[in-house]
C-alpha atoms as a PDB file:
ATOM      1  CA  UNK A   1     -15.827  -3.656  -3.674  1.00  0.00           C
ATOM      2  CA  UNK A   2     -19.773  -2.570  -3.150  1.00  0.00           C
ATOM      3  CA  UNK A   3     -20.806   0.423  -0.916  1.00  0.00           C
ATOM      4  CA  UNK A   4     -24.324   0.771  -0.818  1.00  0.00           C
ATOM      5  CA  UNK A   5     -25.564   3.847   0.436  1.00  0.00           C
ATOM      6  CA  UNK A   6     -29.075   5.565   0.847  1.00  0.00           C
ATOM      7  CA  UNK A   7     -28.871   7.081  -2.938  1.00  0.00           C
ATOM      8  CA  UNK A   8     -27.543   3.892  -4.457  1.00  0.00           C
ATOM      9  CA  UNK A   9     -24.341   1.491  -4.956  1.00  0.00           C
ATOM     10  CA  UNK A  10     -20.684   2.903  -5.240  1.00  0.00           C
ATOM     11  CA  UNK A  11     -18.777   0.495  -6.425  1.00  0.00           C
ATOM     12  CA  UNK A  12     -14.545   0.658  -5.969  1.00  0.00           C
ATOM     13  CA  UNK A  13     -12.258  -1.485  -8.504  1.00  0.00           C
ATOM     14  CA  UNK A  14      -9.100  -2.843  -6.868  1.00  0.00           C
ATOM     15  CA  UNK A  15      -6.959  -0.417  -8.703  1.00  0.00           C
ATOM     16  CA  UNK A  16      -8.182   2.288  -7.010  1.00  0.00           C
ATOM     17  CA  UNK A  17      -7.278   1.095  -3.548  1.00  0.00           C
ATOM     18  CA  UNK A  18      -3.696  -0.183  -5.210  1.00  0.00           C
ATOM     19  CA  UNK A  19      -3.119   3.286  -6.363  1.00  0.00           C
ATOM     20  CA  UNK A  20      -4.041   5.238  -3.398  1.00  0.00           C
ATOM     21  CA  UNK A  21      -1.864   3.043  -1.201  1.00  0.00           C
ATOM     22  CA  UNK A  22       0.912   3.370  -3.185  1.00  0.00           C
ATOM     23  CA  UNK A  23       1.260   6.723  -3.152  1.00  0.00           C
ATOM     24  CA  UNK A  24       0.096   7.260   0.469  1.00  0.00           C
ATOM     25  CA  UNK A  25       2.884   4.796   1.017  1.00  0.00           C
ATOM     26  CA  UNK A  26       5.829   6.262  -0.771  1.00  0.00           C
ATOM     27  CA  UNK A  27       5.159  10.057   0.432  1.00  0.00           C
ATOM     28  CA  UNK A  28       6.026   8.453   3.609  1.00  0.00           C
ATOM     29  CA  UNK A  29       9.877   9.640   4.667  1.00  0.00           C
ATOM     30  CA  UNK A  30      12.156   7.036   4.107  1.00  0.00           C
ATOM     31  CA  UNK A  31      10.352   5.257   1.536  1.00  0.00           C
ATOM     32  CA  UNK A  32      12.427   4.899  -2.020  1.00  0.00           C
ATOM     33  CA  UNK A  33       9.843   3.278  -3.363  1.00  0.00           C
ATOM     34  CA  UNK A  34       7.078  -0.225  -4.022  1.00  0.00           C
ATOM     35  CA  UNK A  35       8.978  -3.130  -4.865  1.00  0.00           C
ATOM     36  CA  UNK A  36       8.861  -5.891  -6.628  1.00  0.00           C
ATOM     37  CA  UNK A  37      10.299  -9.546  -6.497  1.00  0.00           C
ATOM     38  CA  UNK A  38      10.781 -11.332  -9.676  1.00  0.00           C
ATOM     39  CA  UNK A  39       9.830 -14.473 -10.344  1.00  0.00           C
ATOM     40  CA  UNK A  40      12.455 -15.739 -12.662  1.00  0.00           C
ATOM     41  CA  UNK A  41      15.530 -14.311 -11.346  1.00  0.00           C
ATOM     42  CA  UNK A  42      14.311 -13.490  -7.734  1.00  0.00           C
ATOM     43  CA  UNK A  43      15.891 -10.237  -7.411  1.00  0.00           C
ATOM     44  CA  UNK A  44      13.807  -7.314  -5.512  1.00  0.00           C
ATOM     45  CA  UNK A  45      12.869  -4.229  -8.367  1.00  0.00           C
ATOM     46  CA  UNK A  46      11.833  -0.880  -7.306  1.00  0.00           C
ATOM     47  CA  UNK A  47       8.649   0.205  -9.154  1.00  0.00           C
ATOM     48  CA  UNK A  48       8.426   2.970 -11.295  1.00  0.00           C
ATOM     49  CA  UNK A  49       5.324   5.505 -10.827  1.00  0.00           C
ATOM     50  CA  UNK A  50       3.080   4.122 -12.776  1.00  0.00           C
ATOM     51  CA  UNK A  51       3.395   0.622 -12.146  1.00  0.00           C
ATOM     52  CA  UNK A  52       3.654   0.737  -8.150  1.00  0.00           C
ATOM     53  CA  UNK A  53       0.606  -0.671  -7.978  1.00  0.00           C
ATOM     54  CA  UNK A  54       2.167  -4.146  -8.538  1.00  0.00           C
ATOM     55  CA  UNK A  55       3.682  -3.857  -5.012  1.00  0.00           C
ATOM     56  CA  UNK A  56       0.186  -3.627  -2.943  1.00  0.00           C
ATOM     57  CA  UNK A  57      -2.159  -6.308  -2.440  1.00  0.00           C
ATOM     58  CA  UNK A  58      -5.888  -5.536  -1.082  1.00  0.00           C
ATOM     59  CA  UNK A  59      -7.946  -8.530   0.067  1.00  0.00           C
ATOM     60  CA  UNK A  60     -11.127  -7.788   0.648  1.00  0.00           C
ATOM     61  CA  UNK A  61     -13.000  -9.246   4.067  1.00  0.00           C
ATOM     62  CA  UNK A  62     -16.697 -10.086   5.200  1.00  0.00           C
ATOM     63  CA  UNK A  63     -16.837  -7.560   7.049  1.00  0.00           C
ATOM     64  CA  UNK A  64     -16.756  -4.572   4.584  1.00  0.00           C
ATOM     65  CA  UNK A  65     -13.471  -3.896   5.680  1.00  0.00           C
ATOM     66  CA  UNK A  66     -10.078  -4.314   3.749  1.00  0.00           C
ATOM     67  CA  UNK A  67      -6.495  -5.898   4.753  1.00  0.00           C
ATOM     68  CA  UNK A  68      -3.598  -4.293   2.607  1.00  0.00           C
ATOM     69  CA  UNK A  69      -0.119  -5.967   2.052  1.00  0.00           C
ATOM     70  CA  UNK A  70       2.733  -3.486   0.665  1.00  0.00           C
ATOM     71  CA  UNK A  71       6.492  -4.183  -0.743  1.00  0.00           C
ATOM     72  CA  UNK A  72       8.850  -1.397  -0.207  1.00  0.00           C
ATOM     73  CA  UNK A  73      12.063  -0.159  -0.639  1.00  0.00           C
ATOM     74  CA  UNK A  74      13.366   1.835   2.174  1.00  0.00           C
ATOM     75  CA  UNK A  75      16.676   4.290   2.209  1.00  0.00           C
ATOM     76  CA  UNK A  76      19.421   3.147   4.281  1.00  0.00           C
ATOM     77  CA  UNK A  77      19.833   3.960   7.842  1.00  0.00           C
ATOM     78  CA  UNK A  78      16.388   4.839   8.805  1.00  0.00           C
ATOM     79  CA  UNK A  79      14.738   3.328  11.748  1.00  0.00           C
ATOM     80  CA  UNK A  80      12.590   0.323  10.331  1.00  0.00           C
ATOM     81  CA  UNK A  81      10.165   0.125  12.621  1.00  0.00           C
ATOM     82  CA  UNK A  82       9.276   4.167  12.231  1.00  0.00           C
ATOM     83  CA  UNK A  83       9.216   4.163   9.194  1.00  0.00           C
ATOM     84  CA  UNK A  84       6.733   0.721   9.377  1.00  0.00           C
ATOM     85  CA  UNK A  85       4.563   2.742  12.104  1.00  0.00           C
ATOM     86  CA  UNK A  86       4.106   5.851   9.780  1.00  0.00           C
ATOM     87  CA  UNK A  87       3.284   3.951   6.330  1.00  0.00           C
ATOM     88  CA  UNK A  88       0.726   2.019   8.564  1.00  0.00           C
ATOM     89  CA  UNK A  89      -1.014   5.227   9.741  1.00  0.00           C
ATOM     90  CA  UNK A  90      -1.128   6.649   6.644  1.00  0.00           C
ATOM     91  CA  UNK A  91      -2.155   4.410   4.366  1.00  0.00           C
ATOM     92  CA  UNK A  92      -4.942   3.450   6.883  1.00  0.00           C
ATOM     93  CA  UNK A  93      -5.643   7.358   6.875  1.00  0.00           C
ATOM     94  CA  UNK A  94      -5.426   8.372   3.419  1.00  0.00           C
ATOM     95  CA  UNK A  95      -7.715   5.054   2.035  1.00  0.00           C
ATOM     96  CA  UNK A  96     -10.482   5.434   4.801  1.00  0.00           C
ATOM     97  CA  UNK A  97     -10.399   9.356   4.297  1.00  0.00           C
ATOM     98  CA  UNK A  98     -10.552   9.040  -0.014  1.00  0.00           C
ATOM     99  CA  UNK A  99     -13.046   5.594  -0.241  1.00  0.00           C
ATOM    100  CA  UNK A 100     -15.206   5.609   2.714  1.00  0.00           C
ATOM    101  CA  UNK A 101     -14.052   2.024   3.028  1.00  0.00           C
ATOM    102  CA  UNK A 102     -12.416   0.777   6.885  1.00  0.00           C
ATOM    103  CA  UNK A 103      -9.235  -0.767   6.932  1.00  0.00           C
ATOM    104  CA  UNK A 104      -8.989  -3.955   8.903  1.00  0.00           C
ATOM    105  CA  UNK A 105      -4.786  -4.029   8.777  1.00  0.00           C
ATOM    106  CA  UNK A 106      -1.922  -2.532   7.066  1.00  0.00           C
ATOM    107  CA  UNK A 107       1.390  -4.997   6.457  1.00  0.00           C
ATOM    108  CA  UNK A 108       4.140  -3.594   5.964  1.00  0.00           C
ATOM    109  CA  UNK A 109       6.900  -5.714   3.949  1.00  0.00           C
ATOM    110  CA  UNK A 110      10.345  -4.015   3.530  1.00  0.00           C
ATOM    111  CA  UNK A 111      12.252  -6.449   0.872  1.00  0.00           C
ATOM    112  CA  UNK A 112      15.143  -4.069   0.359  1.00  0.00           C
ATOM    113  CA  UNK A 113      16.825  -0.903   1.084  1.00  0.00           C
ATOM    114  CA  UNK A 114      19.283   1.390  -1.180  1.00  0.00           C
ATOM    115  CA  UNK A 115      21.991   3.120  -0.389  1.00  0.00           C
ATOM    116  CA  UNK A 116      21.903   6.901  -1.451  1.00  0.00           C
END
């Protein structure tokens, strides 16, 4: 993504926004972790670290703006939908806050949760 600003272009590579959702995502209480879904057995995989970037998707709109899709893993027994509300808020937060950049909407996909 391009920012242009009075003292020149800033530009933002995808990984960057994938990173900094991640983590904004899965300091979030209640979150085990990204997920993934693989394609040849079908099974949901929690992410490790460095690779949670595979469970955010950032699509990038006309308007500047960005829409984010996430794939979590959530612990058992917590309330879905607060634990939805606060990953929302705070990866909207965190990624306006660190790249200047507005975000348009937040999905929040919970493909599993763990017991423990």
């Amino acid at each position: 993504m391009k920012l242009q600003t009075e003292k020149g272009e800033i530009r933002i590579s995808s990984e960057v926004f994938t990173n900094i959702t991640g983590a904004a995502a899965t300091n979030c209480y209640g979150v085990k972790g990204m997920a993934i879904r693989s394609k040849t057995d079908g099974l949901v995989h929690l992410l490790r670290r460095e690779s949670m970037s595979k469970g955010v998707k950032v699509t990038y709109n006309d308007d500047s703006t960005v829409s984010i899709e996430l794939h979590i893993i959530v612990d058992n027994g917590v309330n879905l939908m607060a634990v939805s509300r606060s990953i929302m808020s705070e990866v909207r937060y965190i990624v306006s806050r660190t790249t200047g950049v507005e975000v348009k909407s937040v999905d929040v996909c919970i493909d599993s949760m763990v017991i423990g």
